[in-house]
N, C-alpha and C. Protein backbone atom coordinates (compact mmCIF):
# COMPACT_ATOMS: atom_id res chain seq x y z
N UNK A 1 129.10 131.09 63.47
CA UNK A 1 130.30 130.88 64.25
C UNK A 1 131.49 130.71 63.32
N UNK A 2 132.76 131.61 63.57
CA UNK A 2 133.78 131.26 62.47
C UNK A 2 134.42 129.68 62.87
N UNK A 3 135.19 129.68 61.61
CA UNK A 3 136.11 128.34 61.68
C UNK A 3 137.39 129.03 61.87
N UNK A 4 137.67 129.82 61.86
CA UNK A 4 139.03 130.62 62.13
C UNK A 4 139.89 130.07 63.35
N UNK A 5 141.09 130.06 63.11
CA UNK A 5 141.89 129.79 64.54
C UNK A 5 143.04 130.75 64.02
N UNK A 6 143.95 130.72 65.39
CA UNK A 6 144.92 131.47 65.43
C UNK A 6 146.39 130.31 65.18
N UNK A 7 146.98 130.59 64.25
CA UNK A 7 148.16 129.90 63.51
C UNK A 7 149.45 130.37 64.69
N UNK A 8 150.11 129.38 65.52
CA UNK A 8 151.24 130.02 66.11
C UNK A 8 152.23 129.28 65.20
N UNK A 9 153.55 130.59 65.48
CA UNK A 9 154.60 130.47 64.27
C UNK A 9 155.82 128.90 64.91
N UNK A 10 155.36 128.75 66.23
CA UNK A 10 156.09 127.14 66.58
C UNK A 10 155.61 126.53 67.75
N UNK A 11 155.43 125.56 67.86
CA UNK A 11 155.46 125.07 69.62
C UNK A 11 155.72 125.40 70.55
N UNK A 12 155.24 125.85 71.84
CA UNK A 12 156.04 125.92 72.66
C UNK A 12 156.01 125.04 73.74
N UNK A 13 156.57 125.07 74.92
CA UNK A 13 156.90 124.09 75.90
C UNK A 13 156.04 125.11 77.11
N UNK A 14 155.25 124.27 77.79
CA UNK A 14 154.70 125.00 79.02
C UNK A 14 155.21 126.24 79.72
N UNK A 15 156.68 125.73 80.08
CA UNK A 15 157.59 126.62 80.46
C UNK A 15 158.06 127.85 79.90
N UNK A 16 158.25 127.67 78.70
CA UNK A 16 158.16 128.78 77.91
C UNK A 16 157.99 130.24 78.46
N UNK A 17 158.88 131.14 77.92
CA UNK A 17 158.74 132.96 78.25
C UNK A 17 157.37 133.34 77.59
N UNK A 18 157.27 132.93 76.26
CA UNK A 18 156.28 133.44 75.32
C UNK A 18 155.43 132.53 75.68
N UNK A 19 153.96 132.63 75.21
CA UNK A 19 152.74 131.41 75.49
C UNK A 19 151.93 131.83 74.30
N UNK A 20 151.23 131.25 73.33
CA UNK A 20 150.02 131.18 72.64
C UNK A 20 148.62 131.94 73.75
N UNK A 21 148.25 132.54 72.53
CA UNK A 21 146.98 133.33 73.29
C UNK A 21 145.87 132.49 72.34
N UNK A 22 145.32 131.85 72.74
CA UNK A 22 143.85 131.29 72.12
C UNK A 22 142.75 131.76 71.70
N UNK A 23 142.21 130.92 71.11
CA UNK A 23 141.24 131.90 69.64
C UNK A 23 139.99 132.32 70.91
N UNK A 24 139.81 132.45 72.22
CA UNK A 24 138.97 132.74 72.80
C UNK A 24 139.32 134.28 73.26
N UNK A 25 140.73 134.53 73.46
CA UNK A 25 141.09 135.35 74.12
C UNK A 25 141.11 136.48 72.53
N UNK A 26 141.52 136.10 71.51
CA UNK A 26 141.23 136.70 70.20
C UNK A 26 140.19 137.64 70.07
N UNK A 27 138.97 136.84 69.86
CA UNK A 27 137.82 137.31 70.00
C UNK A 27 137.32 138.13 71.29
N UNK A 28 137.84 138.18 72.39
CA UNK A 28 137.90 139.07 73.84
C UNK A 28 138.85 140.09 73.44
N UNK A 29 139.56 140.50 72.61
CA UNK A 29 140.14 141.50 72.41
C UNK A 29 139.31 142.48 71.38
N UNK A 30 139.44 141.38 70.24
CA UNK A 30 138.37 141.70 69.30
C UNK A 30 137.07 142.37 69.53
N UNK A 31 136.21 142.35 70.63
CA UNK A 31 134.88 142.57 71.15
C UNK A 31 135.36 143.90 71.99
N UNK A 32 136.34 144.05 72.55
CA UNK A 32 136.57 145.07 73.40
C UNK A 32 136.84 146.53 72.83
N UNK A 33 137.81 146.13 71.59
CA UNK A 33 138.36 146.93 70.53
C UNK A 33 137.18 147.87 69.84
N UNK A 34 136.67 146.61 69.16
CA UNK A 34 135.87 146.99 67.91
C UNK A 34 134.35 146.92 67.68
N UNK A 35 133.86 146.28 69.36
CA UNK A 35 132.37 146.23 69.71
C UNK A 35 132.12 144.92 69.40
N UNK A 36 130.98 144.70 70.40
CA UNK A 36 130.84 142.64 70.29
C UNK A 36 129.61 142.59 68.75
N UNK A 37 129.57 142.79 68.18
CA UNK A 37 129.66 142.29 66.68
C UNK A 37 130.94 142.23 65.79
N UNK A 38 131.91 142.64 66.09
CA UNK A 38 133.64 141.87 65.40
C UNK A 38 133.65 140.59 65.41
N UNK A 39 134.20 140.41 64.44
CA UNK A 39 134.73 138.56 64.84
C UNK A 39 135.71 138.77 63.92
N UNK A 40 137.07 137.99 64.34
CA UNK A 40 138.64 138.10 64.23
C UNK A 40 138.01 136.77 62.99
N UNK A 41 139.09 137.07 61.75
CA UNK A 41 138.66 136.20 60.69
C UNK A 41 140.01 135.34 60.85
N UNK A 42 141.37 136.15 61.27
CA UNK A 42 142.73 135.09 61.25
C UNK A 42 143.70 135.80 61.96
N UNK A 43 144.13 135.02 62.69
CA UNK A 43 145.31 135.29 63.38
C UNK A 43 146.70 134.81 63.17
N UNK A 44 147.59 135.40 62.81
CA UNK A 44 148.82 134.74 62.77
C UNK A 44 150.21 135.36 63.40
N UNK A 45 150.43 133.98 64.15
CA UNK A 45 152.27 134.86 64.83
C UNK A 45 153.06 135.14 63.94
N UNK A 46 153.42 136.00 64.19
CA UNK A 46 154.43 136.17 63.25
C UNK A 46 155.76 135.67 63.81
N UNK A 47 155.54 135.49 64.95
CA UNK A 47 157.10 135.69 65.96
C UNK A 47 158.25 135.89 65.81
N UNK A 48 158.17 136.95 65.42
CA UNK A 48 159.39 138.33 65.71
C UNK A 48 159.78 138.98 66.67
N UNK A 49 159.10 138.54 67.92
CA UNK A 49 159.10 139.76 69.16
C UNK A 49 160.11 138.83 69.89
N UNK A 50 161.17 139.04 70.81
CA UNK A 50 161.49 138.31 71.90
C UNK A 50 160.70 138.19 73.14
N UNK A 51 159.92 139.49 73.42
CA UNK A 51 159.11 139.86 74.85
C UNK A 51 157.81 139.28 74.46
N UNK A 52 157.67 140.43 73.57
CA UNK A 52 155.67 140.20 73.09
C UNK A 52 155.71 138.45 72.58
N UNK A 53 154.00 138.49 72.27
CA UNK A 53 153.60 137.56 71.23
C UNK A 53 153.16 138.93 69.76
N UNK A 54 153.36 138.67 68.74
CA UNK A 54 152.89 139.36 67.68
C UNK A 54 152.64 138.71 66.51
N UNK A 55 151.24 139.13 66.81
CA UNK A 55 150.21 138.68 65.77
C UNK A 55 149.69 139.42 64.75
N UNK A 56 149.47 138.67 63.40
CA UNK A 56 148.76 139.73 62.60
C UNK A 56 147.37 139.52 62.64
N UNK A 57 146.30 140.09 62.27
CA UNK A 57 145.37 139.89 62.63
C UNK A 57 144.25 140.64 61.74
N UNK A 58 143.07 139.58 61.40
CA UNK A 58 142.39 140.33 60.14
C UNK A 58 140.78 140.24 61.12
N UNK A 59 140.19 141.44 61.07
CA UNK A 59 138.68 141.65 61.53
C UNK A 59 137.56 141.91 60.34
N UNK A 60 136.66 141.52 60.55
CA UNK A 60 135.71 141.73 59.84
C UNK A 60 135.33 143.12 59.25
N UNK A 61 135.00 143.55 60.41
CA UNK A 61 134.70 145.21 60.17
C UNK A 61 135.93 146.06 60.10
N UNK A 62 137.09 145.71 59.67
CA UNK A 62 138.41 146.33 59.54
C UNK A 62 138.90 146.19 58.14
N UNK A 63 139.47 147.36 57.45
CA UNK A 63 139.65 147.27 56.07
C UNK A 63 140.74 146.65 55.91
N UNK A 64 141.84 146.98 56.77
CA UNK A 64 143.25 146.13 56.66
C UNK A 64 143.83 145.27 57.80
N UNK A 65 144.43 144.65 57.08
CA UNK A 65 144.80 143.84 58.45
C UNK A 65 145.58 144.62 59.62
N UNK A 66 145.61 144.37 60.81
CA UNK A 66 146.52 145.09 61.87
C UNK A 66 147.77 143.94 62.83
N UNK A 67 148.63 144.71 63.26
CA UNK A 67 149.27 143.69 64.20
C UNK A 67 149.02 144.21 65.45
N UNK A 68 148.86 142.75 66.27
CA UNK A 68 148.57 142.63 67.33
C UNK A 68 150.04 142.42 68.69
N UNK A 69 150.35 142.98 69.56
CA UNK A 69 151.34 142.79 70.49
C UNK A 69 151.01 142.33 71.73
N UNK A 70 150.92 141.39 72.27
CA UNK A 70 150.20 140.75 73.65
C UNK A 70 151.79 140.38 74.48
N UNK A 71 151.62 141.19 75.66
CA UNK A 71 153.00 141.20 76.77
C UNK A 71 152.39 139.67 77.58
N UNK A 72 153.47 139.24 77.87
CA UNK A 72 153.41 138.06 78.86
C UNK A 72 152.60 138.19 79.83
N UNK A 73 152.09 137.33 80.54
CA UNK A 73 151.38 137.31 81.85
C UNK A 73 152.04 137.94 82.62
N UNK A 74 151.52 139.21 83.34
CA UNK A 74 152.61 139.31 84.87
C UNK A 74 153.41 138.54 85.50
N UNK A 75 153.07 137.01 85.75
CA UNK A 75 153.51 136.93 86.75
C UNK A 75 154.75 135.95 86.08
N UNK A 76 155.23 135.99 84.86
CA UNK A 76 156.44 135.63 84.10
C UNK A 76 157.06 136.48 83.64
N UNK A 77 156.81 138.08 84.22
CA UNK A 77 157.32 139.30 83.74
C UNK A 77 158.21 139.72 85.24
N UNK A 78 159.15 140.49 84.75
CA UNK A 78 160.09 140.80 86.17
C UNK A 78 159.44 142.31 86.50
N UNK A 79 159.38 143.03 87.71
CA UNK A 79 159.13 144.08 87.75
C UNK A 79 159.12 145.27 86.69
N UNK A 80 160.56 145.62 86.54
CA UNK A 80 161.42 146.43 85.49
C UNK A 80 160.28 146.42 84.14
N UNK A 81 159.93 144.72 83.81
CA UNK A 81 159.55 144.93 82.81
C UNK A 81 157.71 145.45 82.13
N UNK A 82 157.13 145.64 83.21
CA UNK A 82 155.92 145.93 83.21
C UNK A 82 155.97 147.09 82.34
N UNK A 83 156.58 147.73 82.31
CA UNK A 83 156.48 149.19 81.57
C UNK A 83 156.45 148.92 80.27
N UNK A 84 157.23 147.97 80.11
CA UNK A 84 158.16 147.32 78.75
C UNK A 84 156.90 148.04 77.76
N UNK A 85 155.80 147.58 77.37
CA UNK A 85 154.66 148.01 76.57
C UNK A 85 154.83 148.94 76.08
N UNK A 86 154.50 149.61 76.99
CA UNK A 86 154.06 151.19 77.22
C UNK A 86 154.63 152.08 76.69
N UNK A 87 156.77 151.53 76.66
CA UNK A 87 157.62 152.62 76.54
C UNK A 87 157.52 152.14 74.62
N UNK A 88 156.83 150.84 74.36
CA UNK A 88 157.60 150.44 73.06
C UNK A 88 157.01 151.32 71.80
């Protein structure tokens, strides 16, 4: 089992636009991506995005590190912006 967690770049307040994605949801990306033998070794915000969360992110079975972009929950997203992803 790793000791790894995901480093966010500040606090936030419940309310908050942006939210921390947890080292559970990490590894659920991780497994989906790269097959459930991955395990995410470190995560870090970088937080640079105003919309996204963006993370860098190092995998086991991955030679370099990659960044990661996770859009808000729907239901703190306005219509308009659902696309937002997609077009970026």
């Amino acid at each position: 089992m790793s000791t790894a967690h995901a480093v966010p770049a500040h606090p936030r307040t419940p309310e908050a636009f942006q939210q921390p994605v947890g080292w559970e949801e990490f590894q659920a990306i991780c497994h989906l991506t790269f097959g459930k033998h991955a395990t995410v070794l470190s995560a870090t915000e970088l937080g640079t995005g105003m919309y996204t969360m963006t993370y860098r992110v190092s995998v086991d079975s991955q030679k370099w590190r990659m960044i990661l972009w996770i859009a808000p929950e729907s239901d703190r997203q306005f219509s308009s912006e659902r696309v937002l992803m997609h077009n970026e």
